[in-house]
N, C-alpha and C. Protein backbone atom coordinates (compact mmCIF):
# COMPACT_ATOMS: atom_id res chain seq x y z
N UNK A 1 -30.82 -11.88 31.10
CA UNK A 1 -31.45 -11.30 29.94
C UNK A 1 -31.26 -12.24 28.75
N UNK A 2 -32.56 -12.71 28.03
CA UNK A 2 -32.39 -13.53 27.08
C UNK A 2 -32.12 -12.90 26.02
N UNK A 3 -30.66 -13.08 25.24
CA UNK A 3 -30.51 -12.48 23.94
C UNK A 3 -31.65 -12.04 22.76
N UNK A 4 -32.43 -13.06 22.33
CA UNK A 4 -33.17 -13.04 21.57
C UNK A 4 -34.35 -11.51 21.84
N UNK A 5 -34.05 -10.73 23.18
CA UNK A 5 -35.23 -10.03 23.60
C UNK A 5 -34.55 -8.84 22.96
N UNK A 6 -33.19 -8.50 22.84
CA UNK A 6 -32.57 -7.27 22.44
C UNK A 6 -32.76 -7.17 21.14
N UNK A 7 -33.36 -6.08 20.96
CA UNK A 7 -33.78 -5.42 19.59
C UNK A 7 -33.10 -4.65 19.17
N UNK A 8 -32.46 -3.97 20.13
CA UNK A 8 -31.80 -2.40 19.51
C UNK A 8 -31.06 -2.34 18.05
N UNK A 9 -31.42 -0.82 17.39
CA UNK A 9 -30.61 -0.79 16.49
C UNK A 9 -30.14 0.60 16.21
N UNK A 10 -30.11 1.05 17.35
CA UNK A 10 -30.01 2.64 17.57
C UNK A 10 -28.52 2.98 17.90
N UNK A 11 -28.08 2.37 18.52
CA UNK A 11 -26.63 2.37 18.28
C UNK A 11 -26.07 3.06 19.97
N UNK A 12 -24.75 3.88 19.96
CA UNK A 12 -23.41 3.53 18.77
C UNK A 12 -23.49 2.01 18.82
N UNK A 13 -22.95 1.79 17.53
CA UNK A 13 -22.03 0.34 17.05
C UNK A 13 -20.86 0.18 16.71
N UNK A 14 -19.98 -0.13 17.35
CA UNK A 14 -18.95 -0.64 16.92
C UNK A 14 -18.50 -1.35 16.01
N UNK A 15 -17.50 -1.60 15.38
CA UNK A 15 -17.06 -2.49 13.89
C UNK A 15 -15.76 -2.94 14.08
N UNK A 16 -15.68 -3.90 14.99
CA UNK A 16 -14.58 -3.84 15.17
C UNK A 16 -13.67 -5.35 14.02
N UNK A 17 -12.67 -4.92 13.65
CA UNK A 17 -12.17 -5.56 12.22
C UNK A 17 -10.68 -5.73 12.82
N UNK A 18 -10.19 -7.19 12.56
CA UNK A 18 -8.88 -7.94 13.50
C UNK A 18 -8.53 -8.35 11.60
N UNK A 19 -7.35 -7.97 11.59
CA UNK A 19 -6.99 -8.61 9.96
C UNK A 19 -5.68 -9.42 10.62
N UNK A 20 -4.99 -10.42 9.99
CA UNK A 20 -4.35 -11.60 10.00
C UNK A 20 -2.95 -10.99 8.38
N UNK A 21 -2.36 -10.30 8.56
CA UNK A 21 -1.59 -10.32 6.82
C UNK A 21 -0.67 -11.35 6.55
N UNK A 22 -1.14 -11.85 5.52
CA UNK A 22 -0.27 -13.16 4.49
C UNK A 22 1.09 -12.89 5.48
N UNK A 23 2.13 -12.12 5.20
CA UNK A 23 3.22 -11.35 5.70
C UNK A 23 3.55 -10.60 6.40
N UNK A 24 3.29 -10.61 7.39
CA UNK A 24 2.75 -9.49 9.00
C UNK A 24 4.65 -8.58 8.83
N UNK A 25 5.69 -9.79 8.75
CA UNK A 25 7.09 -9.14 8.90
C UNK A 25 7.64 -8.42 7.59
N UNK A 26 6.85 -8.33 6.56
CA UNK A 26 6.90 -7.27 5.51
C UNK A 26 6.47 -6.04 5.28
N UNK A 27 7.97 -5.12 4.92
CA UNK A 27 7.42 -3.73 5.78
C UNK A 27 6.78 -3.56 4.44
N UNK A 28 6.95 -3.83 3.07
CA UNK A 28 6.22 -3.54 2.04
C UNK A 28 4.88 -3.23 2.19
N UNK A 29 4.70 -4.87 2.50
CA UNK A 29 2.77 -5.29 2.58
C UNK A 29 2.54 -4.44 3.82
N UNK A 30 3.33 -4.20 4.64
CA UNK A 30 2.65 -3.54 6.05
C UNK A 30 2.44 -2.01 5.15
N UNK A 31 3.25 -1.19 4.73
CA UNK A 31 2.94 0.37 4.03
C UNK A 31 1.73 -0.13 2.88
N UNK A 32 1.55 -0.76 2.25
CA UNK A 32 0.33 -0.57 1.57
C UNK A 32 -0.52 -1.05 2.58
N UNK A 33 -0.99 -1.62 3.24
CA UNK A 33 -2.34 -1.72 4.29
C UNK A 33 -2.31 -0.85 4.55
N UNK A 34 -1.49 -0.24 5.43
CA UNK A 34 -1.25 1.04 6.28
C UNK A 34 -1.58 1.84 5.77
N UNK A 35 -1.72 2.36 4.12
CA UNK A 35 -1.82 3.42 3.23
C UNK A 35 -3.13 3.22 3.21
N UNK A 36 -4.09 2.23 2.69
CA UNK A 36 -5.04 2.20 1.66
C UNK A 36 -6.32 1.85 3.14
N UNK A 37 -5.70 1.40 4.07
CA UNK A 37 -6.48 1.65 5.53
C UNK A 37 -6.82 3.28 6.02
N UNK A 38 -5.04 4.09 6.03
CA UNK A 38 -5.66 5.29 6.19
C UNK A 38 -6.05 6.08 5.19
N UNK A 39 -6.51 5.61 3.82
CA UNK A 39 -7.18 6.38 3.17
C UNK A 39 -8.78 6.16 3.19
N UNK A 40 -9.26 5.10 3.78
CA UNK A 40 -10.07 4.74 4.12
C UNK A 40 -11.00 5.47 5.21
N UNK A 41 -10.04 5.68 6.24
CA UNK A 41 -10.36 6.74 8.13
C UNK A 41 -10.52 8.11 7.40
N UNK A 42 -9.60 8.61 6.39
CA UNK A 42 -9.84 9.67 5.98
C UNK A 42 -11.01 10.20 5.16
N UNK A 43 -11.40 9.44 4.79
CA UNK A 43 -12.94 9.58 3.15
C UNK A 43 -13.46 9.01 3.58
N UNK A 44 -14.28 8.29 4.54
CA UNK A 44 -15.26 7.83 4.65
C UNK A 44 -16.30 8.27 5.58
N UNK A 45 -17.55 8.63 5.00
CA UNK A 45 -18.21 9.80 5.64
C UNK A 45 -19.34 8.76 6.56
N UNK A 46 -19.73 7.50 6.98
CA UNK A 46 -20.16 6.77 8.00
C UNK A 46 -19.73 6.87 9.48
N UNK A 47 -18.50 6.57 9.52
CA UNK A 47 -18.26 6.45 11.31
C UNK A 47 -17.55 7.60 11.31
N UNK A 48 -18.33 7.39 12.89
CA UNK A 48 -17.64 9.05 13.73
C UNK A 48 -16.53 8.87 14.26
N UNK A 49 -15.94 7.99 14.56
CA UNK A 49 -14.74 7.96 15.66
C UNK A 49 -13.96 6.34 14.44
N UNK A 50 -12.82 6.67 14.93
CA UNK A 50 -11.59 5.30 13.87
C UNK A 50 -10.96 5.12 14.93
N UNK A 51 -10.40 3.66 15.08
CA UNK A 51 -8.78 3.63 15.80
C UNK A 51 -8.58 2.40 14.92
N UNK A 52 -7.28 2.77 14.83
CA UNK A 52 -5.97 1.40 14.40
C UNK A 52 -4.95 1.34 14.88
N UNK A 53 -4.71 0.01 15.43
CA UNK A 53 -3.71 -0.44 16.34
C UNK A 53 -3.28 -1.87 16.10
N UNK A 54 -1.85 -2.17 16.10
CA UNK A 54 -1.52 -3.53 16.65
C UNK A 54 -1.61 -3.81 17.87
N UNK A 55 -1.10 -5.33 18.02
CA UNK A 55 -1.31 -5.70 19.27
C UNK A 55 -0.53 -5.10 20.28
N UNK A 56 -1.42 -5.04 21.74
CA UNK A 56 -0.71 -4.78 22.51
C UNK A 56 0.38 -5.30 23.55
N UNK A 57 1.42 -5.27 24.57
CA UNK A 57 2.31 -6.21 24.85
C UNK A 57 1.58 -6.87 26.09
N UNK A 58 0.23 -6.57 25.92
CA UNK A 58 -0.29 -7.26 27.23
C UNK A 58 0.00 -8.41 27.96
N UNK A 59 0.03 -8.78 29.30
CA UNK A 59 0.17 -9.98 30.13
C UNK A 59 0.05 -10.88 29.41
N UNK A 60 0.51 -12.12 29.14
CA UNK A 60 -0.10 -13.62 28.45
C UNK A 60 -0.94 -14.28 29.65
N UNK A 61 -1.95 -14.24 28.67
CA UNK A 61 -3.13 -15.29 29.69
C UNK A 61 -4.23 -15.75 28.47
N UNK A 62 -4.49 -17.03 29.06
CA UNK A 62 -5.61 -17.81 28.32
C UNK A 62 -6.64 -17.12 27.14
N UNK A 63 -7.16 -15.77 27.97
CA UNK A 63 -8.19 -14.97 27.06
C UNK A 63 -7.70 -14.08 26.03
N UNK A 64 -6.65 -13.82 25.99
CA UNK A 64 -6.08 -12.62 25.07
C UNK A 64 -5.67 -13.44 24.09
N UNK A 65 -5.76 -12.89 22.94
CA UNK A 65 -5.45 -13.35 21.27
C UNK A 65 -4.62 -12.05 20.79
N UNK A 66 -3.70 -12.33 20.62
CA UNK A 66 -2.73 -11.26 20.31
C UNK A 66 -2.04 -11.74 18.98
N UNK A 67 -2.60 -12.12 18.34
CA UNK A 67 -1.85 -13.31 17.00
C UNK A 67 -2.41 -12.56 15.77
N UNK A 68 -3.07 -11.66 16.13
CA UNK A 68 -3.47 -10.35 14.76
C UNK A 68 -2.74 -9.47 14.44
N UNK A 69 -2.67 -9.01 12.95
CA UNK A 69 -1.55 -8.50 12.60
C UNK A 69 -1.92 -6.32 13.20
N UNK A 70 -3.07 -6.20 12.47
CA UNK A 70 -4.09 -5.14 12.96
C UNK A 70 -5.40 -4.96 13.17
N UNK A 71 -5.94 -3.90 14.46
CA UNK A 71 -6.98 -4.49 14.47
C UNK A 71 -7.62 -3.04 14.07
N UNK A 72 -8.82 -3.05 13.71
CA UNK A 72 -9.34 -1.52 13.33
C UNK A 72 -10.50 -1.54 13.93
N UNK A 73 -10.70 -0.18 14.21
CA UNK A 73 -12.21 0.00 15.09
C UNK A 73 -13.14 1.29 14.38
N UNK A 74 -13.98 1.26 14.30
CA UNK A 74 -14.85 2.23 13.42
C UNK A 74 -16.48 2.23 14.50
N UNK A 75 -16.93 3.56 14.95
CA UNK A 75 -17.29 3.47 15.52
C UNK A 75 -18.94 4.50 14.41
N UNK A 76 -20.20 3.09 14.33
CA UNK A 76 -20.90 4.56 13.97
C UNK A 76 -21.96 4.80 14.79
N UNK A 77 -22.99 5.87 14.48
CA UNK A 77 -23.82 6.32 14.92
C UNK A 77 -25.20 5.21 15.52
N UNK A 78 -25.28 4.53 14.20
CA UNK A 78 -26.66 3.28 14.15
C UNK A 78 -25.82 2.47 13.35
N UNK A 79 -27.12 1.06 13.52
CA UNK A 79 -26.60 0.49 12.57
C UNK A 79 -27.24 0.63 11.08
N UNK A 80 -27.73 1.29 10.48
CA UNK A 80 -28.13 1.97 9.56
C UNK A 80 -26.75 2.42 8.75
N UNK A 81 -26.12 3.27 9.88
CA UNK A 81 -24.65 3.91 8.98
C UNK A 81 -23.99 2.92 8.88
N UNK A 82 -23.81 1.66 9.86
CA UNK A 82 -22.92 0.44 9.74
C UNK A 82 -23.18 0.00 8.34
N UNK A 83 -24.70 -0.65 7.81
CA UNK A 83 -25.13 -1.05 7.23
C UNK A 83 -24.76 -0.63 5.65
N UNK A 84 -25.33 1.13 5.50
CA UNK A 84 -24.51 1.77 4.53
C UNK A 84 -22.91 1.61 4.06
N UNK A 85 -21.98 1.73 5.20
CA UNK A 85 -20.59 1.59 5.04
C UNK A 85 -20.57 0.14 4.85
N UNK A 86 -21.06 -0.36 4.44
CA UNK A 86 -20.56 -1.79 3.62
C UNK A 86 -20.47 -1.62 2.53
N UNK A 87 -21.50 -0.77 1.56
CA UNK A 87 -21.68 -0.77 0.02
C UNK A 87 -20.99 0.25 -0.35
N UNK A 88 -20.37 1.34 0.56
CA UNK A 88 -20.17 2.61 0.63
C UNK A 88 -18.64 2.31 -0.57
N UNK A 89 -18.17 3.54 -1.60
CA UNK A 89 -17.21 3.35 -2.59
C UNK A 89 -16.10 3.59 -1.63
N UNK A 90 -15.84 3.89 -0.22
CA UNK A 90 -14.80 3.99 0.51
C UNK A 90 -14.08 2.37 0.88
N UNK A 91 -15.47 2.04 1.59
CA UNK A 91 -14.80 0.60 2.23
C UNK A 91 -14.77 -0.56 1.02
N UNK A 92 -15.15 -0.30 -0.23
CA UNK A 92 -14.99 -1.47 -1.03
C UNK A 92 -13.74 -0.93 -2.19
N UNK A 93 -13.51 0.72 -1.66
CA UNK A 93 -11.55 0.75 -2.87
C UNK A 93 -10.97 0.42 -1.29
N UNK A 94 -11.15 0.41 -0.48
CA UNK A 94 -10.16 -0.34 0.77
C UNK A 94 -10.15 -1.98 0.65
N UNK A 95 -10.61 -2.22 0.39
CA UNK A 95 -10.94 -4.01 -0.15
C UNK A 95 -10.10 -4.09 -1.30
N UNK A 96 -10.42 -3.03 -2.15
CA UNK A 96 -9.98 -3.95 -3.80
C UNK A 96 -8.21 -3.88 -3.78
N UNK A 97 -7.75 -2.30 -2.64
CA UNK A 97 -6.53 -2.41 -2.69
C UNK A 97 -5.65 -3.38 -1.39
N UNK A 98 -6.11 -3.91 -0.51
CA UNK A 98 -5.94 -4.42 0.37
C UNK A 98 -5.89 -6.03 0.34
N UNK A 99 -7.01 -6.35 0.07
CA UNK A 99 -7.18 -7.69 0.23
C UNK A 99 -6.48 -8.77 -0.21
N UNK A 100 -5.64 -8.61 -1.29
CA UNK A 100 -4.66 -9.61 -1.22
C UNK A 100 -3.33 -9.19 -0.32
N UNK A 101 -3.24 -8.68 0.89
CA UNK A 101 -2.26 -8.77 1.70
C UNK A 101 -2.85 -9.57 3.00
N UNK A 102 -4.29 -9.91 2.87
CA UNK A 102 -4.23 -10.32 4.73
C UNK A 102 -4.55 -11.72 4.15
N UNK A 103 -4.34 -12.69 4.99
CA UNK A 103 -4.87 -14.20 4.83
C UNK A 103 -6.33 -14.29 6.03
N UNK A 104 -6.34 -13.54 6.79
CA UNK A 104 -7.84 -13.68 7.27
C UNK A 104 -7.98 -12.17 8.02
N UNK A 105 -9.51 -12.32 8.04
CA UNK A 105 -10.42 -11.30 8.88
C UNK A 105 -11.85 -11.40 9.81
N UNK A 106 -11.44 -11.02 10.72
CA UNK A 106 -12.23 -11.73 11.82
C UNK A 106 -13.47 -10.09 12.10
N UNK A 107 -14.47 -10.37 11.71
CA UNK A 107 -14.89 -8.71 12.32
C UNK A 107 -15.94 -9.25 13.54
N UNK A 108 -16.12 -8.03 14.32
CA UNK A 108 -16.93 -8.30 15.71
C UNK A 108 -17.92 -6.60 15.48
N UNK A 109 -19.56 -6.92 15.53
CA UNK A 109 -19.81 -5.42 15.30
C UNK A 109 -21.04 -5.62 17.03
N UNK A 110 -20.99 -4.76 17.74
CA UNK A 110 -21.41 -4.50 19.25
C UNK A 110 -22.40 -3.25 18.84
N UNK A 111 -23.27 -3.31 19.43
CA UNK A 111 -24.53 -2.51 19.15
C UNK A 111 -24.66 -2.53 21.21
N UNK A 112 -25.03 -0.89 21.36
CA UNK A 112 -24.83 -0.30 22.85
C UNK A 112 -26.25 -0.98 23.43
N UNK A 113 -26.76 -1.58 24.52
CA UNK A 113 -27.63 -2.09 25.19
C UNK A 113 -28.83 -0.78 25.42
N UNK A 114 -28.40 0.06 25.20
CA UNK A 114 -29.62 1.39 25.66
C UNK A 114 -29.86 1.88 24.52
């Protein structure tokens, strides 16, 4: 299947968001992410389903990247709601209080084949 043929935008989509923090071994910086992340899962009326997790102690092998501090998953309906939850006043006071704790962010967003 040639990529370029997939159109869909009907969804679910995934959002999936890998953050990197300046200070991963600071329990400080770790309670404010942790705070201003779950105030984020809580008020934000776009995605239906949240998970947040660190890494797991999985096997070491070539493919796994386990070098992220947390990774968050937000799951919405279309990408329409994806689209919205960018401008949305939830995910940008999660930015204004957050963002100077991570040194990078890697996001991956998956849109369902059907």
């Amino acid at each position: 299947m040639e990529s370029n043929t997939i159109q869909n935008s009907t969804g679910p989509l995934l959002h999936i968001v890998f953050f990197w923090l300046k200070e991963p071994n600071n329990k400080k910086h770790r309670f404010e992410f942790e705070t201003a992340i779950q105030k984020l899962i809580s008020t934000n009326p776009q995605a239906t389903a949240n998970h947040l997790g660190c890494p797991a102690a999985s096997e070491k092998r070539d493919v796994v990247d386990n070098s992220f501090t947390y990774c968050y998953t937000m799951s919405f309906p279309n990408l329409d709601a994806q689209n919205k939850y960018q401008t949305d006043p939830t995910h940008n006071l999660f930015i204004e209080q957050a963002a100077h704790l991570w040194e990078r962010v890697v996001v991956n967003d998956s849109i369902s084949l059907d």
